[in-house]
Protein backbone atom coordinates (compact mmCIF):
# COMPACT_ATOMS: atom_id res chain seq x y z
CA UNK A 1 0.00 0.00 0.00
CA UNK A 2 2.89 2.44 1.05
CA UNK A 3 4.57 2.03 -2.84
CA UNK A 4 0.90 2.81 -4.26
CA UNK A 5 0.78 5.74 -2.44
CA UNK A 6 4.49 6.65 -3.28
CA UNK A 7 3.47 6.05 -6.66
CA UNK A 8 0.56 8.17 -6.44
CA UNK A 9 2.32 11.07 -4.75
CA UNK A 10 5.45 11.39 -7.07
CA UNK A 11 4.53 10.35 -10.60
CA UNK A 12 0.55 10.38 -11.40
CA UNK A 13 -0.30 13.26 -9.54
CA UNK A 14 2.77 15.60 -10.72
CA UNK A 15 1.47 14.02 -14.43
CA UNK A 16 -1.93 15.14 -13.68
CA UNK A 17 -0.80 18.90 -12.61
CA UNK A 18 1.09 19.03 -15.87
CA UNK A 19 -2.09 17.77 -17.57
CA UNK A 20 -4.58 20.29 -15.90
CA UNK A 21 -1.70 23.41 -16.71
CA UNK A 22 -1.98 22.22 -20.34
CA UNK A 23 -5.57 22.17 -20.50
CA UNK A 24 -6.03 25.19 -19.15
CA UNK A 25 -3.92 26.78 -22.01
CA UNK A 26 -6.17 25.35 -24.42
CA UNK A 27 -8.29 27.99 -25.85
CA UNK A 28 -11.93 27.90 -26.97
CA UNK A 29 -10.95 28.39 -30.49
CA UNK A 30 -8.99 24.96 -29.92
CA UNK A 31 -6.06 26.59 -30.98
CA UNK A 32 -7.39 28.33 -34.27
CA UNK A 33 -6.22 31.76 -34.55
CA UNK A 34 -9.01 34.68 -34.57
CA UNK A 35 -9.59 36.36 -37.28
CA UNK A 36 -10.99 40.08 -38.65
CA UNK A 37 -13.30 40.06 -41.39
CA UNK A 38 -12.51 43.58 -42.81
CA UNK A 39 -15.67 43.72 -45.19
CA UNK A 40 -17.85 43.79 -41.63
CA UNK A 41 -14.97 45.99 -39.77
CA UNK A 42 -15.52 49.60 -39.67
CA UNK A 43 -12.75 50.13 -37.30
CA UNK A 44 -14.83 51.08 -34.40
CA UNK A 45 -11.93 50.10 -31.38
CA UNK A 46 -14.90 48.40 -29.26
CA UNK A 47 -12.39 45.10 -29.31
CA UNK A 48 -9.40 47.13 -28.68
CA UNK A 49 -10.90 48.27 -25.03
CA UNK A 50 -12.63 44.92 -24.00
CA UNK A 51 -8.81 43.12 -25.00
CA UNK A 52 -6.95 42.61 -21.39
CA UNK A 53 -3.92 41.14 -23.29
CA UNK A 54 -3.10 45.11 -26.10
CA UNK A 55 -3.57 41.70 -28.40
CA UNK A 56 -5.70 44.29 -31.04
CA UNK A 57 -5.15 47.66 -32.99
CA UNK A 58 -6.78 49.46 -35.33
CA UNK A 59 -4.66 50.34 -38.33
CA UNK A 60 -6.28 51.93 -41.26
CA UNK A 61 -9.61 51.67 -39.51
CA UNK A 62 -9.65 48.25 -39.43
CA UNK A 63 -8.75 46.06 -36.53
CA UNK A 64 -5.64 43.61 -36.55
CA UNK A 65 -5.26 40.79 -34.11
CA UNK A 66 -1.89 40.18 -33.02
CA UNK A 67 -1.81 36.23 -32.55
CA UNK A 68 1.31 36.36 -30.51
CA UNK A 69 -0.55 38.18 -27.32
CA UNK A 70 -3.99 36.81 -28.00
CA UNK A 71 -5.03 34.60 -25.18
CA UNK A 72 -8.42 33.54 -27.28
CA UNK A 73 -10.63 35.08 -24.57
CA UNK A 74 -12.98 35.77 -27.02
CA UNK A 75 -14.39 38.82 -25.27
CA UNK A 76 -13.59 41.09 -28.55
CA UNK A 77 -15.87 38.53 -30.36
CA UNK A 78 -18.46 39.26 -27.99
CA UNK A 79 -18.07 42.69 -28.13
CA UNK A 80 -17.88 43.81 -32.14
CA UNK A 81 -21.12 45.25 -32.64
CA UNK A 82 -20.51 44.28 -36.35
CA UNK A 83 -19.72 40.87 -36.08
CA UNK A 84 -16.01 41.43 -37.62
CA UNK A 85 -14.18 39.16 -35.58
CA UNK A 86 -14.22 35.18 -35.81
């Protein structure tokens, strides 16, 4: 019983941590990058303010999404009043 719970304590559960950290990092867009459909953008910012991660500008009135500091929240999709963003 001791060398289950050995086992338990120093390899599943460590593997299970690990497991639960990677999960967590796995967005709702299952990894898919999020896009701006620039026909529907009018360049309005709404995304830019609701963004907690400066992941969005607007250049040229239109909004870019920079996929290195997007964290997939998905709150600017929420937010576009114009349905811009998938």
């Amino acid at each position: 019983m001791k060398k289950i719970r050995s086992i338990l304590l120093w390899i599943i559960i460590p593997a299970l941590i690990a497991v639960v950290g990677i999960a967590c990092k796995i967005s709702p867009t299952n990894g898919a990058f999020l896009e701006v459909n620039t026909e529907h953008c009018v360049g309005c910012g709404k995304c830019v303010t609701v963004c907690s991660y400066n992941a969005i500008s607007v250049i040229n009135n239109k909004a870019v999404i920079d996929p290195s500091k997007c964290e997939h929240c998905l709150k600017c999709v929420k937010e576009c009043p114009y349905d811009a963003i998938q």
